[in-house]
PDB file of N, CA and C in Angstrom:
ATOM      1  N   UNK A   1     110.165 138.010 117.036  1.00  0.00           N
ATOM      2  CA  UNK A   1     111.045 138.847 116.241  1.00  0.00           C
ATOM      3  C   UNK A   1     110.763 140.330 116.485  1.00  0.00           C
ATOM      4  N   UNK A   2     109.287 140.409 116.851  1.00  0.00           N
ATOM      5  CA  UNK A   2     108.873 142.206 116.841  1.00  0.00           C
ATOM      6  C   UNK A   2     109.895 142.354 117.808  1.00  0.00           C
ATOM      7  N   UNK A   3     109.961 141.888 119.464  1.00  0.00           N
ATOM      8  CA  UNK A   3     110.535 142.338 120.781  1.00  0.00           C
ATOM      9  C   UNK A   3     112.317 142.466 119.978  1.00  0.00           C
ATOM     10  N   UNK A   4     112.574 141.135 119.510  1.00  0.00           N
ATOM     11  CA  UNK A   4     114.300 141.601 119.191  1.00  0.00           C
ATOM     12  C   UNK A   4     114.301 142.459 117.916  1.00  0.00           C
ATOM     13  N   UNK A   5     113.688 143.324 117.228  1.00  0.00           N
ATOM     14  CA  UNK A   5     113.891 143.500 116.373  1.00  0.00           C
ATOM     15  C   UNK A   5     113.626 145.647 116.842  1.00  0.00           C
ATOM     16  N   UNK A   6     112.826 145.609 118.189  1.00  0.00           N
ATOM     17  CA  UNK A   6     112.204 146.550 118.665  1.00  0.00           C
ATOM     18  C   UNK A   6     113.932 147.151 120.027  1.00  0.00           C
ATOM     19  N   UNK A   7     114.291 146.035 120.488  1.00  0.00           N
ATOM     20  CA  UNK A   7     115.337 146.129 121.052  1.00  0.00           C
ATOM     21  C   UNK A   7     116.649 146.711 120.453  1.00  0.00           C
ATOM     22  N   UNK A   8     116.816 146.273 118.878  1.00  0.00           N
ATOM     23  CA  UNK A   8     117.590 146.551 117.995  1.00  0.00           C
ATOM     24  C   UNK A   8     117.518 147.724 117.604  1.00  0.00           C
ATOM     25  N   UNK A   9     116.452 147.892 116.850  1.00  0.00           N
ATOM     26  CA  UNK A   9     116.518 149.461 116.559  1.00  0.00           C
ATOM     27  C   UNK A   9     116.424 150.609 117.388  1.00  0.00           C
ATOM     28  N   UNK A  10     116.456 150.269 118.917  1.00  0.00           N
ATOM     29  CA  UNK A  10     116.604 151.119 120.009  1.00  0.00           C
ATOM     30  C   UNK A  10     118.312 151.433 120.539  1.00  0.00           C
ATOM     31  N   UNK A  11     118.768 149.744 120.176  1.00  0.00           N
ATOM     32  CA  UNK A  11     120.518 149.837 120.558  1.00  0.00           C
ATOM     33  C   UNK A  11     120.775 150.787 119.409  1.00  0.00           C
ATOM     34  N   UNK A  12     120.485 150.611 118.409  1.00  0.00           N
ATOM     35  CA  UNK A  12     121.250 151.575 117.431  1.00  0.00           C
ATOM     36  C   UNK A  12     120.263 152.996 117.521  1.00  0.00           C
ATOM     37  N   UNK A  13     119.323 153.061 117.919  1.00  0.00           N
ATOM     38  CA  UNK A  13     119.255 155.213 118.509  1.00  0.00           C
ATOM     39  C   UNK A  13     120.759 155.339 119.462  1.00  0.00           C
ATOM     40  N   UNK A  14     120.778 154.513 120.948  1.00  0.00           N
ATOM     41  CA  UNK A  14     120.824 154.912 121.567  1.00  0.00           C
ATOM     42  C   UNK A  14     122.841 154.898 121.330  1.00  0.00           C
ATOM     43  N   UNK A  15     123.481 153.819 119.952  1.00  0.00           N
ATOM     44  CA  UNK A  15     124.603 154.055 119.993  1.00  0.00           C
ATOM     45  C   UNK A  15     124.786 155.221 118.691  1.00  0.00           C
ATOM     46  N   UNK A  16     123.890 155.579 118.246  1.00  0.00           N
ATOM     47  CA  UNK A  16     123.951 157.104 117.496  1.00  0.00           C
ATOM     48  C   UNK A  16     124.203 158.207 118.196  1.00  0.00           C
ATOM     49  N   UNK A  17     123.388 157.993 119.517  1.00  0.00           N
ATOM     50  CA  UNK A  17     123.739 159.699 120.454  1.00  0.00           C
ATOM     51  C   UNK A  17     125.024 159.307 120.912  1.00  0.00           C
ATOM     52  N   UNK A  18     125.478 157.924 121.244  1.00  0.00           N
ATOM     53  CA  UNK A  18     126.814 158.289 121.818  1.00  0.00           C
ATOM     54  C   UNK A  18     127.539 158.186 121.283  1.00  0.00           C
ATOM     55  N   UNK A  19     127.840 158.079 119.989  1.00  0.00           N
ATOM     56  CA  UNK A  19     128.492 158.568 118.609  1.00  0.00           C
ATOM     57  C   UNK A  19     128.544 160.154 118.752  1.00  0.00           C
ATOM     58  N   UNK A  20     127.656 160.680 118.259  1.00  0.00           N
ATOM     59  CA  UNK A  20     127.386 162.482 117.952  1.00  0.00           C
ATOM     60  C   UNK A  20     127.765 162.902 118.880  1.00  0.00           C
ATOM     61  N   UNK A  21     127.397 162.106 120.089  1.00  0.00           N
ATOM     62  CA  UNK A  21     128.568 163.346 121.469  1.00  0.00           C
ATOM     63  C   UNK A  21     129.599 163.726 121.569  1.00  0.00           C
ATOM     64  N   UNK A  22     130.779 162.443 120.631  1.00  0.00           N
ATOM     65  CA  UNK A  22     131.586 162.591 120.612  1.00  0.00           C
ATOM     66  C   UNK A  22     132.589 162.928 118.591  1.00  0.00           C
ATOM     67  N   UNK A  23     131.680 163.712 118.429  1.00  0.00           N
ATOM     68  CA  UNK A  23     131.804 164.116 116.747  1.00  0.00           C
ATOM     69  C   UNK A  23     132.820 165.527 117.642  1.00  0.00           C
ATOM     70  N   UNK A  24     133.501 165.637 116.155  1.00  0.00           N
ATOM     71  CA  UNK A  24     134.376 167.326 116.566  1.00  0.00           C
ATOM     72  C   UNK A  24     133.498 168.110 116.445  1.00  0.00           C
ATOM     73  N   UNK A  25     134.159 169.319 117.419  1.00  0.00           N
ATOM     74  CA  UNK A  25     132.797 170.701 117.634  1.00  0.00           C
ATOM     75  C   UNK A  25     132.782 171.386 116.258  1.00  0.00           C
ATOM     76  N   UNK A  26     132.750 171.092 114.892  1.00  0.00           N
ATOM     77  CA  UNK A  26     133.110 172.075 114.110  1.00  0.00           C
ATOM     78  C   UNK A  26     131.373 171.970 113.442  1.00  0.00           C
ATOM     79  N   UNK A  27     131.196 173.131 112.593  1.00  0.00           N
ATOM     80  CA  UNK A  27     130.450 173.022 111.379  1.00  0.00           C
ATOM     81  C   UNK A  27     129.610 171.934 110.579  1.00  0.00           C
ATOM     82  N   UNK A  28     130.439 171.620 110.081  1.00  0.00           N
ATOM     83  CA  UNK A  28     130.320 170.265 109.238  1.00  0.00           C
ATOM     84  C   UNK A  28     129.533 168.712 110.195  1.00  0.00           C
ATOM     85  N   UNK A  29     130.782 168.901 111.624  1.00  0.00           N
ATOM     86  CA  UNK A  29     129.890 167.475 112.319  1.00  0.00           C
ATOM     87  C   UNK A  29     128.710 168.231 112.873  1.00  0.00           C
ATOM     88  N   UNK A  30     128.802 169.141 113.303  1.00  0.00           N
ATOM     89  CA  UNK A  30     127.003 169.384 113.824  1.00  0.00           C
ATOM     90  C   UNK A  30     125.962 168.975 112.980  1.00  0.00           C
ATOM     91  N   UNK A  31     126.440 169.674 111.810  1.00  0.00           N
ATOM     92  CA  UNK A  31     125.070 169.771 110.797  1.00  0.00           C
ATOM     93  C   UNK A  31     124.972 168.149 110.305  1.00  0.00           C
ATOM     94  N   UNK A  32     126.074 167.358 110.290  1.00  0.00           N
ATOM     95  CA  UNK A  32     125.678 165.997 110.279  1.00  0.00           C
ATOM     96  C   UNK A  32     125.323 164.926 111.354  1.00  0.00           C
ATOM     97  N   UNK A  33     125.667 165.535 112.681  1.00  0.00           N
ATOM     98  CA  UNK A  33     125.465 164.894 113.689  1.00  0.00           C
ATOM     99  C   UNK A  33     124.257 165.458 113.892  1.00  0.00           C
ATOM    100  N   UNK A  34     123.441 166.331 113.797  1.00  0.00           N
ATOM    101  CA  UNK A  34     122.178 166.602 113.916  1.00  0.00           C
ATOM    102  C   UNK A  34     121.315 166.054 112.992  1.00  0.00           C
ATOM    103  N   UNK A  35     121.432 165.918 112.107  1.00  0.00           N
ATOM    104  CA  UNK A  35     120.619 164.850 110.283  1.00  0.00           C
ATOM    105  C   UNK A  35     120.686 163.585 111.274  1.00  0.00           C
ATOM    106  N   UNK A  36     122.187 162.867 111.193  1.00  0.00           N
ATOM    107  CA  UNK A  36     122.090 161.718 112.273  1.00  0.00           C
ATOM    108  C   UNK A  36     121.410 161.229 113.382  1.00  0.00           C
ATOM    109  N   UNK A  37     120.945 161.973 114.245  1.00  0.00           N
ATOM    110  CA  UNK A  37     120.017 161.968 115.061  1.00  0.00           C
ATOM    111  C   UNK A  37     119.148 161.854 115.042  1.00  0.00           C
ATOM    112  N   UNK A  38     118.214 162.633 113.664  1.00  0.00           N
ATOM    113  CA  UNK A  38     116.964 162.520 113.809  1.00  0.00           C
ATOM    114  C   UNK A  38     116.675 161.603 112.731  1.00  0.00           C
ATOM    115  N   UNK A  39     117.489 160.964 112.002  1.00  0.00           N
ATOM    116  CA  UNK A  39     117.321 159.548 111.378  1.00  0.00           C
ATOM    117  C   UNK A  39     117.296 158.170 111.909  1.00  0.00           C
ATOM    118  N   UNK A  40     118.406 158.322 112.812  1.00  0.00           N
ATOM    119  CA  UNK A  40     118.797 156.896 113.368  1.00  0.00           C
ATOM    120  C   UNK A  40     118.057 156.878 114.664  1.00  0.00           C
ATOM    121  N   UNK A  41     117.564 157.844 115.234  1.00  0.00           N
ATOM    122  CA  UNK A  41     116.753 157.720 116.183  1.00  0.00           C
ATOM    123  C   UNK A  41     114.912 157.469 115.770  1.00  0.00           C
ATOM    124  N   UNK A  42     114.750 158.114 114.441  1.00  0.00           N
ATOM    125  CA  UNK A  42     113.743 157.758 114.102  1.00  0.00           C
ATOM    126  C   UNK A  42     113.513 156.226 113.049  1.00  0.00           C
ATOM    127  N   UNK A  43     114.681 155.790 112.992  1.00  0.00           N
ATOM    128  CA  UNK A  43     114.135 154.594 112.928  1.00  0.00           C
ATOM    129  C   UNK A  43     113.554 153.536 114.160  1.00  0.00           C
ATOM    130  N   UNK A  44     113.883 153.870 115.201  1.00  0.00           N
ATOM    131  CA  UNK A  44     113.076 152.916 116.275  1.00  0.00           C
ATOM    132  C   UNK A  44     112.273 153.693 116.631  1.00  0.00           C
ATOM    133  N   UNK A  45     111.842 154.982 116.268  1.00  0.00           N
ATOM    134  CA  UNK A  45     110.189 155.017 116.892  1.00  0.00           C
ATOM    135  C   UNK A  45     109.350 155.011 115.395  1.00  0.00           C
ATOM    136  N   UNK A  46     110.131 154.829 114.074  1.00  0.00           N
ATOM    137  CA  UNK A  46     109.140 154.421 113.397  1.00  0.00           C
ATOM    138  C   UNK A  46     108.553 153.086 113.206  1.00  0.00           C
ATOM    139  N   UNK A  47     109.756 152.492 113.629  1.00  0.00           N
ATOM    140  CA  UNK A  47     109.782 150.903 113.472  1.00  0.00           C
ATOM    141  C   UNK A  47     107.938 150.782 114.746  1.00  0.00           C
ATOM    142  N   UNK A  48     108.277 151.567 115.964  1.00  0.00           N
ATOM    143  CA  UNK A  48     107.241 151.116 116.892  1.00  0.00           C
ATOM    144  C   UNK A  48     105.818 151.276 116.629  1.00  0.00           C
ATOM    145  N   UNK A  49     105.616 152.599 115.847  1.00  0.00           N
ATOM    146  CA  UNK A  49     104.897 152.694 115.023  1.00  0.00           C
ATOM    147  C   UNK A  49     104.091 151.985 114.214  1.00  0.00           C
ATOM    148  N   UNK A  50     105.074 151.372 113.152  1.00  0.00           N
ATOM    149  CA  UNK A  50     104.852 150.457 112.520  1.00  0.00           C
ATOM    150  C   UNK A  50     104.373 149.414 112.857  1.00  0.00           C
ATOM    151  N   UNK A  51     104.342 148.685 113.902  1.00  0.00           N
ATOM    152  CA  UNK A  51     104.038 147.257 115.075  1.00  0.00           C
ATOM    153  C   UNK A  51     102.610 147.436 115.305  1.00  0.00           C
ATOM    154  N   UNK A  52     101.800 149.143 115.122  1.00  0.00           N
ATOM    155  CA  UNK A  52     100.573 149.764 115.943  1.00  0.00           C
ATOM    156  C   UNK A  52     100.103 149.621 114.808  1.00  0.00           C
ATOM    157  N   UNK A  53     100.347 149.010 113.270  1.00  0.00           N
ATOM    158  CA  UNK A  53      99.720 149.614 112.520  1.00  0.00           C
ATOM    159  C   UNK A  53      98.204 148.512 112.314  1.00  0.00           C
ATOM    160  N   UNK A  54      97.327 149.023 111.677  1.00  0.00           N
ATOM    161  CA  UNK A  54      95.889 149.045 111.503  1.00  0.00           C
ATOM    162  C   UNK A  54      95.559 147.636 110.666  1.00  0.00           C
ATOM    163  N   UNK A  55      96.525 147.988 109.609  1.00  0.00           N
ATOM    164  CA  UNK A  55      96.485 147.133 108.622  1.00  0.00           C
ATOM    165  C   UNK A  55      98.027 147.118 107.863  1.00  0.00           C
ATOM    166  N   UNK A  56      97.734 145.634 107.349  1.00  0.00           N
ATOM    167  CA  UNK A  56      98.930 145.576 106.158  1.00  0.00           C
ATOM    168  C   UNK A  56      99.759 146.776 105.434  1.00  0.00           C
ATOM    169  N   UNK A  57      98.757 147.241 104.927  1.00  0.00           N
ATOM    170  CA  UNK A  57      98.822 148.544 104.171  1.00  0.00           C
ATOM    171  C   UNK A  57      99.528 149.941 105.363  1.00  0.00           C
ATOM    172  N   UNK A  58      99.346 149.896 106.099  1.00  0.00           N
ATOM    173  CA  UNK A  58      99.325 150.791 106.765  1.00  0.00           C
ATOM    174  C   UNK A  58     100.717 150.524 107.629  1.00  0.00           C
ATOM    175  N   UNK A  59     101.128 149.117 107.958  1.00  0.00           N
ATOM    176  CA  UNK A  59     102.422 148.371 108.060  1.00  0.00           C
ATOM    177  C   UNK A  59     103.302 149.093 107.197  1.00  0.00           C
ATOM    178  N   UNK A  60     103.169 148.189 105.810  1.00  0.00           N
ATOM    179  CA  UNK A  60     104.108 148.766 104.789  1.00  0.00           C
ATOM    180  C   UNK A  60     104.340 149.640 104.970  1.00  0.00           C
ATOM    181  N   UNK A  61     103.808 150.776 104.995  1.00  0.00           N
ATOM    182  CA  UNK A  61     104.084 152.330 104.464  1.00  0.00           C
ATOM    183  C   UNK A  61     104.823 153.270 105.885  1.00  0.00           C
ATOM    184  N   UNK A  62     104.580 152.422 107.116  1.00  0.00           N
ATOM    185  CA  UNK A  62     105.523 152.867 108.113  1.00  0.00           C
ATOM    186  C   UNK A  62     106.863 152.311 107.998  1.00  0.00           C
ATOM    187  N   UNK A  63     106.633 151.182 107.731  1.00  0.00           N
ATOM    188  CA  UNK A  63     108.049 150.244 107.172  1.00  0.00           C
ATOM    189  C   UNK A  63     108.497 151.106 106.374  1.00  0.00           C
ATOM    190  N   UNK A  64     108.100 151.277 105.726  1.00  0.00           N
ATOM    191  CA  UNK A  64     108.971 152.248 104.101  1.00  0.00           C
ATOM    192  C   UNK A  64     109.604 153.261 104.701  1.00  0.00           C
ATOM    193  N   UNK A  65     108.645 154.442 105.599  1.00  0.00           N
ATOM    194  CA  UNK A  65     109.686 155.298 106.329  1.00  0.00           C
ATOM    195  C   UNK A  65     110.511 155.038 106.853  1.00  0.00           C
ATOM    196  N   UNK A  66     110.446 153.832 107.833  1.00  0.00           N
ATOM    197  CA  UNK A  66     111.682 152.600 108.740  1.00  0.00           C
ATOM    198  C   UNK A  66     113.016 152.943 107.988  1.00  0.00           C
ATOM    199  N   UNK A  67     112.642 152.358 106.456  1.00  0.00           N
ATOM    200  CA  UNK A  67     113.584 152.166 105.124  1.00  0.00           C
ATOM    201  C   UNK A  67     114.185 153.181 104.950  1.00  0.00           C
ATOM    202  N   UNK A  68     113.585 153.873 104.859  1.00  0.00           N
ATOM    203  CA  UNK A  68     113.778 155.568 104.287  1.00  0.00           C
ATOM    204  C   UNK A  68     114.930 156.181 105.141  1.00  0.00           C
ATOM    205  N   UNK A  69     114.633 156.548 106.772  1.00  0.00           N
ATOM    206  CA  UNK A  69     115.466 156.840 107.726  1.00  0.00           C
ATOM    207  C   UNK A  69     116.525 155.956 107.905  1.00  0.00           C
ATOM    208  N   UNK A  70     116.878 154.489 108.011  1.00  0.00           N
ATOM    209  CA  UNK A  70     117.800 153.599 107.583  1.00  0.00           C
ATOM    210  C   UNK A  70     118.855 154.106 107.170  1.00  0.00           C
ATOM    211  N   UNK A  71     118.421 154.059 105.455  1.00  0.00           N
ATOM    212  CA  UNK A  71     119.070 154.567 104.487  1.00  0.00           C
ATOM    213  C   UNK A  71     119.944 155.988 104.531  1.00  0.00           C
ATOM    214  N   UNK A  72     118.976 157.173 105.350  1.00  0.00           N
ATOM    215  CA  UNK A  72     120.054 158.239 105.633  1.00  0.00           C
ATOM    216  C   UNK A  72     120.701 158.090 106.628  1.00  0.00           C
ATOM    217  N   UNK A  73     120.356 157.212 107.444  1.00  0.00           N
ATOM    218  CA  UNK A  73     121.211 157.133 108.564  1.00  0.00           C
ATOM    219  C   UNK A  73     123.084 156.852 107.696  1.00  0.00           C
ATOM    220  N   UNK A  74     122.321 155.819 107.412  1.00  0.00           N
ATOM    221  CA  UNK A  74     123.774 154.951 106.297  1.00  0.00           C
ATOM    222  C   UNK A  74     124.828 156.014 106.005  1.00  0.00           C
ATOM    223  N   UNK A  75     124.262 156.687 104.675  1.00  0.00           N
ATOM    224  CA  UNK A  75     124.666 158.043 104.330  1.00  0.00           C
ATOM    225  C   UNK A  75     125.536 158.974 105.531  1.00  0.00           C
ATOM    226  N   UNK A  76     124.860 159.391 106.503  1.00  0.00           N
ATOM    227  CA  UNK A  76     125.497 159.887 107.507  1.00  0.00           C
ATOM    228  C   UNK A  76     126.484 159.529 108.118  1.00  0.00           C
ATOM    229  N   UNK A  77     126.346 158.181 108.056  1.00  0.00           N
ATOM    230  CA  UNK A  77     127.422 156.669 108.844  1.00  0.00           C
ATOM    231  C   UNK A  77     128.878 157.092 107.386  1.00  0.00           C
ATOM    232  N   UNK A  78     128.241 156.798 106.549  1.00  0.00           N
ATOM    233  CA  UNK A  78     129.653 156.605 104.906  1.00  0.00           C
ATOM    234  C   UNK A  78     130.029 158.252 105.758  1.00  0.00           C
ATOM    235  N   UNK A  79     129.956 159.391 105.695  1.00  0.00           N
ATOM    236  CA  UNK A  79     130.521 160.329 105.295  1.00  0.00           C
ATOM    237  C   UNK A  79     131.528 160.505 106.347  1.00  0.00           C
ATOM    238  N   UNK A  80     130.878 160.214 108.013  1.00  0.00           N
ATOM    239  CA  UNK A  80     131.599 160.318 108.987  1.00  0.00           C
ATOM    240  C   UNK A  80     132.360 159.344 108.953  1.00  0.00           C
ATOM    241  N   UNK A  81     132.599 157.904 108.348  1.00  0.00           N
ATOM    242  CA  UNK A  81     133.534 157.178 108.167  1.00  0.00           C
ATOM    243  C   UNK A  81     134.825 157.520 107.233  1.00  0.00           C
ATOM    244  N   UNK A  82     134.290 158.520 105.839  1.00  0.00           N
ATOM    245  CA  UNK A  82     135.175 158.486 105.089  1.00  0.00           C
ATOM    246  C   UNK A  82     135.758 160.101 105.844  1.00  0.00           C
ATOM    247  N   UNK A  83     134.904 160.902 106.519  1.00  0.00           N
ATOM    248  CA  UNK A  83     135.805 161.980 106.721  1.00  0.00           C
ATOM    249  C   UNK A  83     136.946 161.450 107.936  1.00  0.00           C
ATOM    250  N   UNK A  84     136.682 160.429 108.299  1.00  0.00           N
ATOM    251  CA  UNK A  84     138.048 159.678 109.182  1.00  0.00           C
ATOM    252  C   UNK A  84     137.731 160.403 110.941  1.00  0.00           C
ATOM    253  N   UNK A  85     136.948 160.730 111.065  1.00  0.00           N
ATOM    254  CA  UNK A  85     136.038 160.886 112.471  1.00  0.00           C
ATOM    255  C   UNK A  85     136.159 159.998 112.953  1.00  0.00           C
ATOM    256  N   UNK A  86     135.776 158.869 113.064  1.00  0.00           N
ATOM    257  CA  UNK A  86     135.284 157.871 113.793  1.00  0.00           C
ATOM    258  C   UNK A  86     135.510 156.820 112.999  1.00  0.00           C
ATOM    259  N   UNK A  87     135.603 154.917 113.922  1.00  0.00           N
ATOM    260  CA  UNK A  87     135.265 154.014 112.898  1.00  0.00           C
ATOM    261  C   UNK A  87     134.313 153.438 113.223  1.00  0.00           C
ATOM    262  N   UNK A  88     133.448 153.729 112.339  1.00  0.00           N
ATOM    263  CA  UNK A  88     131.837 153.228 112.106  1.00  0.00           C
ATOM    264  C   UNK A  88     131.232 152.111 111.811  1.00  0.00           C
ATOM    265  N   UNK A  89     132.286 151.075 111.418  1.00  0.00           N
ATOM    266  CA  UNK A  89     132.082 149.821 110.657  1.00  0.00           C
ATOM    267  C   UNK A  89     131.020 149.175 111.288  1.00  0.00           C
ATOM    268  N   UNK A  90     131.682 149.184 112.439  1.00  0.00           N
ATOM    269  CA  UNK A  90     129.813 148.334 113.267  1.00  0.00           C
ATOM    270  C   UNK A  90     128.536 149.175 112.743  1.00  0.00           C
ATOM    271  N   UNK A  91     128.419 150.107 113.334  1.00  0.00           N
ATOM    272  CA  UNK A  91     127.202 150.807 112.953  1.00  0.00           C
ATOM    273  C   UNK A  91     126.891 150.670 111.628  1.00  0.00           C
ATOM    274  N   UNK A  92     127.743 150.857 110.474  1.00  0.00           N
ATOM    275  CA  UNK A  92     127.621 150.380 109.075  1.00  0.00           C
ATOM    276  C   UNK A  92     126.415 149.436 108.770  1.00  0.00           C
ATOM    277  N   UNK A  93     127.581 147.906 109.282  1.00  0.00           N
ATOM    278  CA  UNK A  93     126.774 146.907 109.247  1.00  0.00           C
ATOM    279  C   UNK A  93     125.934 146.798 109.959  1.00  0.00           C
ATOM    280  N   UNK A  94     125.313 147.198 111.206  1.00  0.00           N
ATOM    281  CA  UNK A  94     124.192 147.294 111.711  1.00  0.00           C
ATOM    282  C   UNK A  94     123.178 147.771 110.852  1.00  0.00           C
ATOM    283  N   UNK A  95     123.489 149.220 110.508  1.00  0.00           N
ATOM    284  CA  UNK A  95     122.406 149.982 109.796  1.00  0.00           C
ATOM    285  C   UNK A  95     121.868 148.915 107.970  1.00  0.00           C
ATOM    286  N   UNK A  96     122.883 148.572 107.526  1.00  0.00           N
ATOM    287  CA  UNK A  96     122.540 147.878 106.541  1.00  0.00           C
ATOM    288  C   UNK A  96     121.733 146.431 106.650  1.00  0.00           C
ATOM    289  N   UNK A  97     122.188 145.621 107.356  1.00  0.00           N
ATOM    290  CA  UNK A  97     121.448 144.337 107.975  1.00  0.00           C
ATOM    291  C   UNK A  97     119.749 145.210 108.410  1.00  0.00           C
ATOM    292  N   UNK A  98     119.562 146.024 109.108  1.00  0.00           N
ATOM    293  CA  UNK A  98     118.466 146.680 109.263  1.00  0.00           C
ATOM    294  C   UNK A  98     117.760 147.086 108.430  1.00  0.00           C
ATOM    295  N   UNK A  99     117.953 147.509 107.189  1.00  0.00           N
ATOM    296  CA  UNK A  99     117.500 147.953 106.338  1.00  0.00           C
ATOM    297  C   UNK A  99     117.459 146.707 105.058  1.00  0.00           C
ATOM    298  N   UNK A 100     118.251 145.498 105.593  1.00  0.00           N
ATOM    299  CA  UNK A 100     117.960 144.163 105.114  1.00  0.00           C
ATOM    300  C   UNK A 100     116.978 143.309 105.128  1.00  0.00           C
ATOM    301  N   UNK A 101     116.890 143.423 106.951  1.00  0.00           N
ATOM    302  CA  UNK A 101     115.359 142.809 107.652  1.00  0.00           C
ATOM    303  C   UNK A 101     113.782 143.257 106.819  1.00  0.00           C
ATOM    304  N   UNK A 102     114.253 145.029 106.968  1.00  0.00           N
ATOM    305  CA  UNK A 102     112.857 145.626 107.056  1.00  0.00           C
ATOM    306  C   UNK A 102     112.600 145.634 105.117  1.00  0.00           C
ATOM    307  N   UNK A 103     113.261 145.539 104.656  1.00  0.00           N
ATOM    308  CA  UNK A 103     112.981 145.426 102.937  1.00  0.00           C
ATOM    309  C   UNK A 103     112.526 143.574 103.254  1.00  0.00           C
ATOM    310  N   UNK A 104     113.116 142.528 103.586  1.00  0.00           N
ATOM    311  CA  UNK A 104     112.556 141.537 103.187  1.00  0.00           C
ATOM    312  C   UNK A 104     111.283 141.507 104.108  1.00  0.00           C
ATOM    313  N   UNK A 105     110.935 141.983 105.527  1.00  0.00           N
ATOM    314  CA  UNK A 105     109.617 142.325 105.845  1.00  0.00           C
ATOM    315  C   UNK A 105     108.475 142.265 105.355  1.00  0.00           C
ATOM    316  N   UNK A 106     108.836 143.741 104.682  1.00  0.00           N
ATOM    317  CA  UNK A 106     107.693 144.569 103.312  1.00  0.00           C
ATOM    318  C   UNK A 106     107.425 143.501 102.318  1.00  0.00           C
ATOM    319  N   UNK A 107     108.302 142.934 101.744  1.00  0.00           N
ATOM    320  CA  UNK A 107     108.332 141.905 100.406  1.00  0.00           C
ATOM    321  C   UNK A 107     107.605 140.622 101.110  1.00  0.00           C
ATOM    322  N   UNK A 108     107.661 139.912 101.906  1.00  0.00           N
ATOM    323  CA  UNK A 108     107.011 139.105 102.588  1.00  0.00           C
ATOM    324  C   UNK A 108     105.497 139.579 102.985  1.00  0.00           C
ATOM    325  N   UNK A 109     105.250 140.659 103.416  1.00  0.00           N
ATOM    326  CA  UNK A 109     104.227 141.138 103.844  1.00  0.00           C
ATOM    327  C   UNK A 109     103.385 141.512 102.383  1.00  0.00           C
ATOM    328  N   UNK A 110     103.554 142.173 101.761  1.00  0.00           N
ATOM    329  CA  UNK A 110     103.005 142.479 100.368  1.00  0.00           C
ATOM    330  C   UNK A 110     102.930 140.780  99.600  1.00  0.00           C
ATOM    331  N   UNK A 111     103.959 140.169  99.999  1.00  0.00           N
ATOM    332  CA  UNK A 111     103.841 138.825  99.042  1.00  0.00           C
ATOM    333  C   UNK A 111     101.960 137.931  99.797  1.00  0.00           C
ATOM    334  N   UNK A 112     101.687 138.146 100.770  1.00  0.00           N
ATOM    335  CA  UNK A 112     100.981 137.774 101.731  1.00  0.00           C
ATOM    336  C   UNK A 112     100.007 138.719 101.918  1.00  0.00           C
ATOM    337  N   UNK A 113      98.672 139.255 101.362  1.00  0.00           N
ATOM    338  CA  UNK A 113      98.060 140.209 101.313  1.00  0.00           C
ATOM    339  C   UNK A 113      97.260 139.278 102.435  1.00  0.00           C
ATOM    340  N   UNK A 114      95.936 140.646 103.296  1.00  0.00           N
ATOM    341  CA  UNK A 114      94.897 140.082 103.804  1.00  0.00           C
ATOM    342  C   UNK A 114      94.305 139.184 103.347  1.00  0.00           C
TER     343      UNK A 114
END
C-alpha cells in the first residue's frame, strides 16, 4: 500500500502543476494557484516523509500534516471549481478519498500502539 499510495500522492502533485499552468493570468488565480502548489505538492513529500518516520508517534504527526495540506488543497480545488475555471471533480474526489485513506491510517495506527 506504501508504493501505491506513494505513487498516488505524486499523480496528484504532478496533476496540480498541470492544472495551475493552465489557471487565468489574473490576480486572484495566481495567489490561489500558488497556495495550490505548495499544498498539493506537499502532500506527497509529506506523505514520504512520513514512511521515514522513527516511530508511531512520529508517523502520526507527519500524517497529520499529510491531513492538513489535503485539506487545503480541497479548499483550493472548491474555490477554483466554484469560480467556474476549471472542472475539478476528479481532483475533488481524489483529494478527498486521500484525506480518507490517511485519517483511517492515523486511527488504525493510534488504535495499535507499540
Amino acid at each position: 500500500m506504501e508504493k501505491d499510495l506513494k505513487r498516488r500522492t505524486k499523480r496528484f502533485a504532478l496533476d496540480i502543476l498541470n492544472l495551475v499552468e493552465r489557471l487565468p493570468n489574473t490576480l486572484s488565480a495566481k495567489v490561489i494557484a500558488n497556495q495550490l502548489v505548495r499544498s498539493g505538492t506537499s502532500v506527497a513529500a509529506n506523505y514520504r516523509a512520513a514512511t521515514r518516520g522513527r516511530s508511531n508517534k512520529e508517523f502520526i504527526a507527519k500524517l497529520g500534516i499529510v491531513i492538513e495540506e489535503a485539506d487545503e488543497s480541497e479548499l483550493w480545488l472548491e474555490l477554483i471549481h466554484e469560480k467556474g475555471w476549471y472542472n475539478v471533480e476528479s481532483l475533488l474526489k481524489e483529494v478527498s478519498e486521500l484525506i480518507s485513506i490517511f485519517v483511517s491510517i492515523v486511527k488504525k495506527v493510534k488504535s495499535n500502539p507499540d
